[in-house]
Protein backbone atom coordinates (compact mmCIF):
# COMPACT_ATOMS: atom_id res chain seq x y z
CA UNK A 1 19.12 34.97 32.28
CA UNK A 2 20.61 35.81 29.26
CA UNK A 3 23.29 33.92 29.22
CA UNK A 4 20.41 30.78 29.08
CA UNK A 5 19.01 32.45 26.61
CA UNK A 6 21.80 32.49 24.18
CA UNK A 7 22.63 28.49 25.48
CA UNK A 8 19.40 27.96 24.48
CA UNK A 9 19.98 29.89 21.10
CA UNK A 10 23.18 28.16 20.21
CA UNK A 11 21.90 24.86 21.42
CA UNK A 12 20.66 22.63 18.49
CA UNK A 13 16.89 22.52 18.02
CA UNK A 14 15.14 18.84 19.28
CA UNK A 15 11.71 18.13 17.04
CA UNK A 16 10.00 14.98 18.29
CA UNK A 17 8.59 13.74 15.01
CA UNK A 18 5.21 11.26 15.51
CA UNK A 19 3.80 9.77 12.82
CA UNK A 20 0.83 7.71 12.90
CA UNK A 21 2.14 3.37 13.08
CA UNK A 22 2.01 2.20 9.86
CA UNK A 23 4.19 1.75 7.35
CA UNK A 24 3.09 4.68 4.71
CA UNK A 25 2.87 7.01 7.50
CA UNK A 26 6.14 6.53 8.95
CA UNK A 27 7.90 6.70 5.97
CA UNK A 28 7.09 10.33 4.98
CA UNK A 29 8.17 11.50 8.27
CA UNK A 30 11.77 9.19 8.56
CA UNK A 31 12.50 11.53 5.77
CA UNK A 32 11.42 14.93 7.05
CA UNK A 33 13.50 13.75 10.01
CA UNK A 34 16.33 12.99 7.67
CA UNK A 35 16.48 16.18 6.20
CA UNK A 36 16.21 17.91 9.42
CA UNK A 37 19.63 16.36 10.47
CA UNK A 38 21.44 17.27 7.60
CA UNK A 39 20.56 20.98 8.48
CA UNK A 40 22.03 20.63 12.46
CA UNK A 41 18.68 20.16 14.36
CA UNK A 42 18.49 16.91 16.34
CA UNK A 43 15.44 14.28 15.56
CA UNK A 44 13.52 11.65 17.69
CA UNK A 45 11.09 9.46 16.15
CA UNK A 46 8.40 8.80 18.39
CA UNK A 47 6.94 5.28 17.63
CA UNK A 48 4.65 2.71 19.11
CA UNK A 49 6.24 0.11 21.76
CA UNK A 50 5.33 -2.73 19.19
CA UNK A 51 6.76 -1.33 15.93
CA UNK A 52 10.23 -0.26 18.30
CA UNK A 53 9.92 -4.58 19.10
CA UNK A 54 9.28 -6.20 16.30
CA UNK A 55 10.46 -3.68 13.33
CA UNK A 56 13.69 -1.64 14.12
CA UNK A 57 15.79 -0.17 11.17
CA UNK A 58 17.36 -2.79 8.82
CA UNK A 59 20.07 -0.91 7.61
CA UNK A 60 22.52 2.33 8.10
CA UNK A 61 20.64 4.87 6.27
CA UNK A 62 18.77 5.80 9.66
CA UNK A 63 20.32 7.36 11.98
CA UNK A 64 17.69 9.30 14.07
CA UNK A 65 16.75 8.36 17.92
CA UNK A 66 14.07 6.20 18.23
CA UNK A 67 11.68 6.45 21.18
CA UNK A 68 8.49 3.91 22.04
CA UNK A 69 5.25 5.02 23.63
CA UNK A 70 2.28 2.18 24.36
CA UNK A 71 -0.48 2.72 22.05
CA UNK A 72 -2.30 -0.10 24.44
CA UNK A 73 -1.76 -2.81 22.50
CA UNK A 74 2.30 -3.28 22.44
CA UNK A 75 2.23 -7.00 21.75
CA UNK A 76 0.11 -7.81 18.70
CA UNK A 77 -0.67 -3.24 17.41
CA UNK A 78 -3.19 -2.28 15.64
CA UNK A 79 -4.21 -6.05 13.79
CA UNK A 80 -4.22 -7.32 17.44
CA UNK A 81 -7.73 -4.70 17.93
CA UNK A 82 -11.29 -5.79 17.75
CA UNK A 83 -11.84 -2.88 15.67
CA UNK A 84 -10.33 0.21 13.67
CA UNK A 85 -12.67 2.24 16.17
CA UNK A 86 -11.56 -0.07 19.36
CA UNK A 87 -7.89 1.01 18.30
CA UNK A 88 -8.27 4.59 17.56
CA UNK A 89 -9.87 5.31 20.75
CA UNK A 90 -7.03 2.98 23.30
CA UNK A 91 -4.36 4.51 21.02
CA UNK A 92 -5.51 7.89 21.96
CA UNK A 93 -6.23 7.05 25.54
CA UNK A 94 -3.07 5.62 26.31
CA UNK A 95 -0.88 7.17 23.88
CA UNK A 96 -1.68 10.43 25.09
CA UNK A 97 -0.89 9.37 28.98
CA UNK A 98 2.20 7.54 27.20
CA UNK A 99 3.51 10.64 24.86
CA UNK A 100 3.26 12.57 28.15
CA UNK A 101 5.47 10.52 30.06
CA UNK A 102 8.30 10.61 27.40
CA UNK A 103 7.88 13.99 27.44
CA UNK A 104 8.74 14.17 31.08
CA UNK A 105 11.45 11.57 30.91
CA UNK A 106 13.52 13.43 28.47
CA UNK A 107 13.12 16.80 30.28
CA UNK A 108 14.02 15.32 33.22
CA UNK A 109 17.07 14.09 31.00
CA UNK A 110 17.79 17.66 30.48
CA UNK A 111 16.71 17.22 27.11
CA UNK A 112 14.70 20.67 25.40
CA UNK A 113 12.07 20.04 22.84
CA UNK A 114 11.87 22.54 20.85
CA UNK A 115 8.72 21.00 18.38
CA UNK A 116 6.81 18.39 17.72
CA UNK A 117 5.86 17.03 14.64
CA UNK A 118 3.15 15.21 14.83
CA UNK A 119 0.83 12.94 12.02
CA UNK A 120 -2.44 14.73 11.67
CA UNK A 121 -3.99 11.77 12.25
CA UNK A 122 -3.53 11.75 15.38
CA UNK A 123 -4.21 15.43 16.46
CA UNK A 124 -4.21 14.40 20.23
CA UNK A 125 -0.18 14.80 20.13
CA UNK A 126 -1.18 18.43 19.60
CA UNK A 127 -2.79 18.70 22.81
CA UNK A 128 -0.16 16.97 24.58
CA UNK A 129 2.26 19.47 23.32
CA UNK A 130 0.31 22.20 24.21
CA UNK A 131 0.10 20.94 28.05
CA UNK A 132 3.94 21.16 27.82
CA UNK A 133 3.87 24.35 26.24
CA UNK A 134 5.91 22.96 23.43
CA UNK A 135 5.06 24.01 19.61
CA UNK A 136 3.11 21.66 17.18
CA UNK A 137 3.17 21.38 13.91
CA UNK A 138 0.49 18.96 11.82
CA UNK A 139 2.18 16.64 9.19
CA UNK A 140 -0.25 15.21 6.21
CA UNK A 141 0.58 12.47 4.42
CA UNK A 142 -1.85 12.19 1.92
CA UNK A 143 -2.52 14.73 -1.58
CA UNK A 144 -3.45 18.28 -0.61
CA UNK A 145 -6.38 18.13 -3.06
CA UNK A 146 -7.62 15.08 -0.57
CA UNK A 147 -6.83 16.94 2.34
CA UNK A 148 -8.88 20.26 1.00
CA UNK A 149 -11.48 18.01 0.17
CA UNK A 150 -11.59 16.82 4.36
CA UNK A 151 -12.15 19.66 5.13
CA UNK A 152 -14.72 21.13 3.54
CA UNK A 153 -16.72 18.15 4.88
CA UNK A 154 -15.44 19.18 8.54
CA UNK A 155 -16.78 22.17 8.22
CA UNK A 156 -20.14 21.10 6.80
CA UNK A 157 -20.01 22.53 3.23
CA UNK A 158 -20.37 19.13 1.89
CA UNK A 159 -22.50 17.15 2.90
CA UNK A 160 -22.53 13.09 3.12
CA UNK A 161 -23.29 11.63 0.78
CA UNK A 162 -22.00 14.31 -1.58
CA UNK A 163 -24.40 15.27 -4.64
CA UNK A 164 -23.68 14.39 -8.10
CA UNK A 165 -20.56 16.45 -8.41
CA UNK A 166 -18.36 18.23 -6.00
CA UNK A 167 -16.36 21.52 -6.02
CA UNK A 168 -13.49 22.87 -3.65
CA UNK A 169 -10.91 25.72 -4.56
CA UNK A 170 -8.03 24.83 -6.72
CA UNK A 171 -9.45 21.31 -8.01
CA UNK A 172 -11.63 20.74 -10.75
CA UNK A 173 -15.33 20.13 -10.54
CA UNK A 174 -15.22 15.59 -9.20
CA UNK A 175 -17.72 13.66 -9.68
CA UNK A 176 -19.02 12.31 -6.68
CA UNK A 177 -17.52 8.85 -7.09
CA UNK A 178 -14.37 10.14 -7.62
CA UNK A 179 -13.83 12.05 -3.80
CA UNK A 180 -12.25 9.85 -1.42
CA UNK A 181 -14.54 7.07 -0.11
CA UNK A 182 -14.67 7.73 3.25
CA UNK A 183 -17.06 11.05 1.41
CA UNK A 184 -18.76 9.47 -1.27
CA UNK A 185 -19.29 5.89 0.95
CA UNK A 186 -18.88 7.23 4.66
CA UNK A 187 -20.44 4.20 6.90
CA UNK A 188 -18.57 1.32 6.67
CA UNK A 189 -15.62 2.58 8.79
CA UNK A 190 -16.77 5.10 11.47
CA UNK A 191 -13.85 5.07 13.14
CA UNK A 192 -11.33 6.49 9.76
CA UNK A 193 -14.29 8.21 8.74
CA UNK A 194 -14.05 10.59 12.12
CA UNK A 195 -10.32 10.60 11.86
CA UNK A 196 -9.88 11.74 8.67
CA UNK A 197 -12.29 14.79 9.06
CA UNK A 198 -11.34 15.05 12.40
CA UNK A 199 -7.82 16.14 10.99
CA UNK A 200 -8.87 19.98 11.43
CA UNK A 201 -10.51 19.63 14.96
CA UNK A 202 -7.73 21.65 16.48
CA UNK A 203 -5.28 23.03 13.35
CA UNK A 204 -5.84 26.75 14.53
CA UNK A 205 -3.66 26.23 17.34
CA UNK A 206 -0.97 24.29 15.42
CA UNK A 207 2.36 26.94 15.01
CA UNK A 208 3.09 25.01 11.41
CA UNK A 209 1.56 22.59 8.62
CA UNK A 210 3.28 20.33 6.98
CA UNK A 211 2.52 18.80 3.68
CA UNK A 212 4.18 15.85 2.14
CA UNK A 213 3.64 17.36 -1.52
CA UNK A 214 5.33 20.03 -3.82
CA UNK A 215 4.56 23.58 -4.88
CA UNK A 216 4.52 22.52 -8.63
CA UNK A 217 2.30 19.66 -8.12
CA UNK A 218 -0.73 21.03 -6.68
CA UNK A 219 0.04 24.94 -6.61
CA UNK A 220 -3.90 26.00 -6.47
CA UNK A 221 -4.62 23.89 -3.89
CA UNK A 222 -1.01 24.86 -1.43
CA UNK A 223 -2.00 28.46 -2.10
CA UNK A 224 -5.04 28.13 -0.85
CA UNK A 225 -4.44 26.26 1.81
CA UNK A 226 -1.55 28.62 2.85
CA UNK A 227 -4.01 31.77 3.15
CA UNK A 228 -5.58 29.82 6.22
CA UNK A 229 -2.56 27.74 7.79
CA UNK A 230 1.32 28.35 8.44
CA UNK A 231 2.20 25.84 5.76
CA UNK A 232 5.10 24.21 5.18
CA UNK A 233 5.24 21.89 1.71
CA UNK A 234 8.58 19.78 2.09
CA UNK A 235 7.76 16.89 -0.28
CA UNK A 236 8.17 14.51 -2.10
CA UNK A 237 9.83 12.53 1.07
CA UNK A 238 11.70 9.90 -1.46
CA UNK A 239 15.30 9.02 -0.22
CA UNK A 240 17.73 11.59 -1.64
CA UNK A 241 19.80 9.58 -3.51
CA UNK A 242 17.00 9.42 -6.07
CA UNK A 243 16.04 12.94 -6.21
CA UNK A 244 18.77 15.77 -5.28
CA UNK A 245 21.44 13.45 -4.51
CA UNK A 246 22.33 15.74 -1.28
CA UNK A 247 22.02 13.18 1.12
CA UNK A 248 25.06 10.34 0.68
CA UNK A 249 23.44 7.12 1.18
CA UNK A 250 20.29 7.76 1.84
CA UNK A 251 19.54 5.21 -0.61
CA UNK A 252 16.33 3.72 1.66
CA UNK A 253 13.60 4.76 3.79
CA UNK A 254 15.30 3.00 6.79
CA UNK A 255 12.61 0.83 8.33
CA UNK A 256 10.47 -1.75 7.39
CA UNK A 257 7.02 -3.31 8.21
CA UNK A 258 7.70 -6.04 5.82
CA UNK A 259 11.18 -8.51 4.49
CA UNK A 260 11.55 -7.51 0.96
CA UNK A 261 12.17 -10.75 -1.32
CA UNK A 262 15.30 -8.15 -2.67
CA UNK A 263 18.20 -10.12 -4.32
CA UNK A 264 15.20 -12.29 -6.49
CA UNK A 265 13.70 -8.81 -7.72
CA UNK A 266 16.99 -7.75 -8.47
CA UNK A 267 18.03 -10.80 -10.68
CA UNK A 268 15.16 -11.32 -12.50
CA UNK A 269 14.52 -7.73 -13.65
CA UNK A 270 18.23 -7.46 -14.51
CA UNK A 271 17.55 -10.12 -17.03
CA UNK A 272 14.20 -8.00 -18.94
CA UNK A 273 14.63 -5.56 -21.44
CA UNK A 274 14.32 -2.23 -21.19
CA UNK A 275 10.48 -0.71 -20.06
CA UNK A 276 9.36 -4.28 -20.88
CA UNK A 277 8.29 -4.87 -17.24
CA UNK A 278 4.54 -3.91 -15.56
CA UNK A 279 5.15 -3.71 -11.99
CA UNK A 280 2.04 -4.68 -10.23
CA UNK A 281 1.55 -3.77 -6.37
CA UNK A 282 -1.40 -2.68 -4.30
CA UNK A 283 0.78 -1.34 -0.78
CA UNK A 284 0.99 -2.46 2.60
CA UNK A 285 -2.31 -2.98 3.65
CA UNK A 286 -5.02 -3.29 0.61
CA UNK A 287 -6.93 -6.58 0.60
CA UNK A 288 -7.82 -7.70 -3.06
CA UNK A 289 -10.85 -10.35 -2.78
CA UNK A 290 -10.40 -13.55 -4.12
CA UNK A 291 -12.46 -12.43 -7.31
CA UNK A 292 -10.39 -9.23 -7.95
CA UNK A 293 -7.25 -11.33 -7.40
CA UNK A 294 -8.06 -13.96 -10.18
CA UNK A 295 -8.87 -11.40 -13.00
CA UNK A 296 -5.14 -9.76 -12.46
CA UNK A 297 -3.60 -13.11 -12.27
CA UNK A 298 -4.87 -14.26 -15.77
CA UNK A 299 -5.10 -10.94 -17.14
CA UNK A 300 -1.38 -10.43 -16.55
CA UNK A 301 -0.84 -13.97 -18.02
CA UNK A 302 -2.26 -13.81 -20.79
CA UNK A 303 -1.05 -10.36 -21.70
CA UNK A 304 2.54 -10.76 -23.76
CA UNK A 305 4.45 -8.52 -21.37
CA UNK A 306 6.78 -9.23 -18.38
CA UNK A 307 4.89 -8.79 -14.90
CA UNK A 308 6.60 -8.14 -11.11
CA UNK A 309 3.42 -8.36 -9.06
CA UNK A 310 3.67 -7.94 -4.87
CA UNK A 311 1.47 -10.12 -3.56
CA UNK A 312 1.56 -9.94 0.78
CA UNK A 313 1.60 -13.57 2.14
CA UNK A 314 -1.55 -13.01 4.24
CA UNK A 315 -2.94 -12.84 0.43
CA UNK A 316 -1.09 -15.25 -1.43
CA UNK A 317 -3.87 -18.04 -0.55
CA UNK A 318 -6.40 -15.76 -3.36
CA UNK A 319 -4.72 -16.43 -5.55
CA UNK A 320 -6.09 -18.89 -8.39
CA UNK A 321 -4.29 -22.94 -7.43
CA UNK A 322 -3.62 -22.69 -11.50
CA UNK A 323 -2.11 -19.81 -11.52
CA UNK A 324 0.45 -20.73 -9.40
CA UNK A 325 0.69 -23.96 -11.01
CA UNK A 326 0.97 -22.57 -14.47
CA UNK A 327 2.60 -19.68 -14.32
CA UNK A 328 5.44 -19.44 -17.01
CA UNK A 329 8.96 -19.15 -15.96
CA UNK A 330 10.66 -15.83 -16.65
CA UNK A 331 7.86 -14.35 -17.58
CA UNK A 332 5.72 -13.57 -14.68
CA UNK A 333 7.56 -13.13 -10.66
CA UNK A 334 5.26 -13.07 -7.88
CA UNK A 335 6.85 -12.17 -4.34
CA UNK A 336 5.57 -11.51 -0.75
CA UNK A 337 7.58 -7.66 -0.71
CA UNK A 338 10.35 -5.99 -2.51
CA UNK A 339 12.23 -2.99 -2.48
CA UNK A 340 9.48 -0.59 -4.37
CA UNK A 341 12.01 2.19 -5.04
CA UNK A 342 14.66 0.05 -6.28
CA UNK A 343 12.11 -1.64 -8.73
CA UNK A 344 10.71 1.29 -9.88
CA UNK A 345 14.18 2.87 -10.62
CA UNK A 346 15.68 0.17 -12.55
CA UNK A 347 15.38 0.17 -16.49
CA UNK A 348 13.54 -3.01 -17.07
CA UNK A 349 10.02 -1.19 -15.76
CA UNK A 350 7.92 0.52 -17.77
CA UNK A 351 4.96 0.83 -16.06
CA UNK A 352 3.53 0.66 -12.59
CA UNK A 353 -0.14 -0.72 -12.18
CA UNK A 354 -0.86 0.97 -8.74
CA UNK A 355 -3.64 1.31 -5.76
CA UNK A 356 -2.66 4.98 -5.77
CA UNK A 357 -1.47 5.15 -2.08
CA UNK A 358 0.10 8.87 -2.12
CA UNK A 359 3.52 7.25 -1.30
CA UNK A 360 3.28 5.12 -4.53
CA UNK A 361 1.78 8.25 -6.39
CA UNK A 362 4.76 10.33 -4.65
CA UNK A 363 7.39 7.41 -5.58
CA UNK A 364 5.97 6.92 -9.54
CA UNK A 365 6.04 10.87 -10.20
CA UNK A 366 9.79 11.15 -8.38
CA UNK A 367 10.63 7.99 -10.37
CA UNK A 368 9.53 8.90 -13.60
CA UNK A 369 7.12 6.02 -13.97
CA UNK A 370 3.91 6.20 -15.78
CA UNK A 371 0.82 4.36 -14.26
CA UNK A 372 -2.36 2.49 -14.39
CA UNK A 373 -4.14 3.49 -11.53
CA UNK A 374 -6.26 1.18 -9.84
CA UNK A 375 -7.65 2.36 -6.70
CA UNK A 376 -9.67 0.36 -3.99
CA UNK A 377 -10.84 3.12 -1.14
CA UNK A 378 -9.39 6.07 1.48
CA UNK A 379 -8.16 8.61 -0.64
CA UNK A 380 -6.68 6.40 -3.76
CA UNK A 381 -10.07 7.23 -5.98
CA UNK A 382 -9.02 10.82 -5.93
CA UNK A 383 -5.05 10.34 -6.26
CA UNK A 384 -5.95 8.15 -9.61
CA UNK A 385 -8.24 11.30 -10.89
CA UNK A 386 -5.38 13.46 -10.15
CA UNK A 387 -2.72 11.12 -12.06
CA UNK A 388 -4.80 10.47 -14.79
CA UNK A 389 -6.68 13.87 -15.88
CA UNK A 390 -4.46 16.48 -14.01
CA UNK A 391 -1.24 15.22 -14.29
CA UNK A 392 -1.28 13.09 -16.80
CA UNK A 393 0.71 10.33 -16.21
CA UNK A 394 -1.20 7.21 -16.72
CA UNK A 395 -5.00 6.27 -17.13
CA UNK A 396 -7.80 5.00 -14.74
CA UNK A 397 -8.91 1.21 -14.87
CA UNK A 398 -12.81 1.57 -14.27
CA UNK A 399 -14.92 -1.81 -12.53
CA UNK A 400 -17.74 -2.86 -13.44
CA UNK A 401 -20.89 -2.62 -11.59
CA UNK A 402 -19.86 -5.26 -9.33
CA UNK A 403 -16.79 -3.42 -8.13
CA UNK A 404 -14.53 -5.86 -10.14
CA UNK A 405 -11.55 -4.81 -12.57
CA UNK A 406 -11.95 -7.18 -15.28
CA UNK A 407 -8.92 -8.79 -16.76
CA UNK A 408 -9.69 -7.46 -20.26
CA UNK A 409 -10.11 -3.80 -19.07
CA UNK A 410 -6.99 -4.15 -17.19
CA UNK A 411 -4.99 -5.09 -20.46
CA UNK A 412 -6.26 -2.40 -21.84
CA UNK A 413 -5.28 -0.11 -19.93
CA UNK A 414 -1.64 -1.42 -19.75
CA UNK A 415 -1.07 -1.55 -23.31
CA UNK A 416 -1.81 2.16 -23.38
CA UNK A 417 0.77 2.78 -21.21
CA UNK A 418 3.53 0.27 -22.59
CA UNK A 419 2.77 0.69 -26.21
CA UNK A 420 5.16 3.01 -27.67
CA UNK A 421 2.73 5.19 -29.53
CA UNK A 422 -0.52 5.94 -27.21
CA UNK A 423 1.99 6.08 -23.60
CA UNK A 424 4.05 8.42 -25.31
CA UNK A 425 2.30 11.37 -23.57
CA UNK A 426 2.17 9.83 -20.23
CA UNK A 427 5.79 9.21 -19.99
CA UNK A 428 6.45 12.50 -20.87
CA UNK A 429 4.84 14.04 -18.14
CA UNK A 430 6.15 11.64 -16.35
CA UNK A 431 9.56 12.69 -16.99
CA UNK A 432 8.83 16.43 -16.69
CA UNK A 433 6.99 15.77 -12.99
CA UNK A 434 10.07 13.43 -11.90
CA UNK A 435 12.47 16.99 -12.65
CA UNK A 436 9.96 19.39 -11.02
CA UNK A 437 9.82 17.04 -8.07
CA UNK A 438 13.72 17.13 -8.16
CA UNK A 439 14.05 20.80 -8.33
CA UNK A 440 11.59 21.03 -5.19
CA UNK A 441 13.91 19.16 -2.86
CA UNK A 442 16.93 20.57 -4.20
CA UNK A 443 19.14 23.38 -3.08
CA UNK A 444 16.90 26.93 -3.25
CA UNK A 445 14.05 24.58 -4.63
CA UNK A 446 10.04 25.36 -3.20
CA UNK A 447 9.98 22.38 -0.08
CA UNK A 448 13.98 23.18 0.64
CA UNK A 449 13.20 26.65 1.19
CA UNK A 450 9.96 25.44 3.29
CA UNK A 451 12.08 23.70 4.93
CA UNK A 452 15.13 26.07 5.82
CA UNK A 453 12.83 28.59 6.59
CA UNK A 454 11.06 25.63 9.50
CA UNK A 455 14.63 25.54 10.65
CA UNK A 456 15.55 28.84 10.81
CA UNK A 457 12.47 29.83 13.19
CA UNK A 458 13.39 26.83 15.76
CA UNK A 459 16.69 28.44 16.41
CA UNK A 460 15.08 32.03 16.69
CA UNK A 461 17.78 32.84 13.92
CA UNK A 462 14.57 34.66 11.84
């Protein structure tokens, strides 16, 4: 018996890692997973049986096992549901009966499991884990200020709709428009709705929580949150090589919903001056309406600065027939996807009109970038409060009282940003966030010590 024990000691620790299927999800953990290797514990991302088909890794930088599970609907995913809610519920019906089997297939291999990391979005892992006797830790992708707002809502003490303002521990006092919208405009998607405040339905029995933020970044919030939970902050999950630079080529998340339009980028920004460039891009699944898309497209036009604007192809047909027509060689590049970190790094950019997506908040602060913040629903209207009055690295574009972002609002709020004078403050902080967020990740940093310490317990060394 005790010689097991020790084989067991000396054995390297296995952590399935299972993050919800879709691309900003996924990310986030590939890089958890990442850094786990590099400190001798052995990774398997657990994915869905359509994303392991139709969107394997596209380059070298990955090398972590890759294992599907059916989430019921392996040839078409989630887009192939009637509904969000028709989707949640098969992909917790059969993913859990799916998860299970893997589970018994590698055991059966001979393969220990030491952990599984799981997205909290999908907190059903956690009792599939718990069948197996096998520890669980929650991983949340989005802000920890979002997340702290979720659940105070789960636990009743706010209410939907919110009143005029709201107040949690370790934010400031929001105004009720400015929570996420799933709180302050909770019945158009029932199905998210009870997903994201179902996040907490069974955290008291996961061993850890992990957080895709840093200490410096939201402090009051992570020390609240870590008198209730194990929690382990490990963030910002960008690819090292632009943060620390521990991690030789890991120059790329690894996999990729979508075919980046790459060498184009490249060639045209190389040819911009310096910070001359907005970069315009609203993620991998916002859906602009055709109104919303037109007052962007002439508002960049007619604005005398350089645009890079991602437009999806499922949403290139909003976009105005003149605009296309018109628009003005070398000054204005539209493409279906690109390479966001790559853009974001390079020297012609100066400023990054975003949807707020926590990845793109995550990859602007790493990057240095200042923004205009433009978000459309989930949790991007409180990630653009956060980067504009706590943070302080760019400023909110309000709509009007038809939900539109009108072109000359828009301008404004670039040319506060790329004027030298009035964005001077923003891309200061954004300079001073982009170190703190290196010094996290870095040797003896706040999420390297999170996540030495995550280590150290899985092979019973502390």
């Amino acid at each position: 018996m005790a010689d097991q024990q020790r084989n067991k000691i000396n054995k390297s620790p296995h952590v399935l890692l299972f993050p919800y299927p879709a691309q900003g999800h996924i990310n986030p953990i590939i890089q958890f997973a990442k850094r786990l290797l590099s400190k001798g514990v052995k990774t398997t991302l657990v994915t869905t049986i359509y994303i392991f088909n139709t969107n394997l890794p596209h380059n070298n930088t990955i090398s972590i096992n890759i294992q599907p599970i059916s989430d019921g609907f392996d040839e078409g995913g989630y887009t192939s549901a009637d509904s969000s809610e028709s989707y949640l519920k098969t992909f917790k019906e059969v993913g859990s009966k799916s998860l299970a089997d893997l589970i018994k297939k590698l055991q059966s291999e001979g393969d220990t499991i030491d952990a599984i990391v799981y997205d909290s979005f999908v907190t059903w892992a956690l009792d599939v884990a718990m069948e197996f006797g096998i520890d669980g830790g929650a991983f949340f992708t989005q802000a920890c200020g979002v997340n702290n707002i979720y659940y105070h809502v789960y636990k009743g003490l706010i209410s939907l709709p919110p009143g005029p303002t709201v107040s949690v521990p370790g934010l400031p006092r929001l105004e009720w428009w400015e929570t996420p919208s799933f709180v302050h405009n909770c019945g158009p998607y029932p199905g998210w709705s009870e997903t994201v405040f179902g996040q907490f339905s069974n955290i008291g029995h996961a061993r850890w929580v992990f957080t895709n933020s840093f200490y410096q970044l939201e402090k009051e919030v992570i020390e609240w949150m870590g008198k209730m939970w194990k929690l382990k902050v490990i963030g910002p999950t960008l690819p090292s090589m632009y943060l620390d630079k521990r991690l030789e080529n890991d120059t790329d998340y690894g996999l990729s919903l979508f075919n980046a339009n790459h060498d184009e980028c490249m060639n045209w920004l190389n040819n911009k001056p310096k910070k001359s460039v907005v970069y315009v891009s609203f993620g991998s699944a916002v859906k602009l309406g055709s109104e919303q898309m037109e007052e962007i497209a002439w508002g960049l036009n007619d604005k005398d600065v350089n645009f890079l604007w991602v437009v999806r192809d499922k949403e290139k047909e909003k976009l105005p027939k003149d605009f296309v027509d018109r628009k003005i060689t070398g000054k204005g590049l539209v493409v279906a996807w690109c390479r966001q970190l790559e853009v974001l790094s390079h020297e012609s950019v100066g400023c990054f009109v975003t949807h707020c997506g926590f990845n793109s908040t995550l990859e602007a602060i790493g990057l240095g970038v200042p923004v205009v913040a433009m978000p459309q629903w989930t949790d991007q209207t409180t990630t653009a409060k956060f980067l504009d009055d706590i943070w302080g690295v760019g400023v909110r574009v309000k709509a009007d009282e038809t939900g539109i972002v009108r072109r000359d609002n828009l301008l404004s709020c670039v040319k506060k940003i790329m004027d030298r004078e009035s964005g001077e403050v923003a891309r200061m902080n954004a300079a001073k966030w982009r170190e703190l967020a290196r010094v996290a990740v870095d040797i003896g940093g706040s999420s390297d010590n999170d996540i030495n310490e995550f280590v150290c317990e899985l092979k019973h060394e502390c």
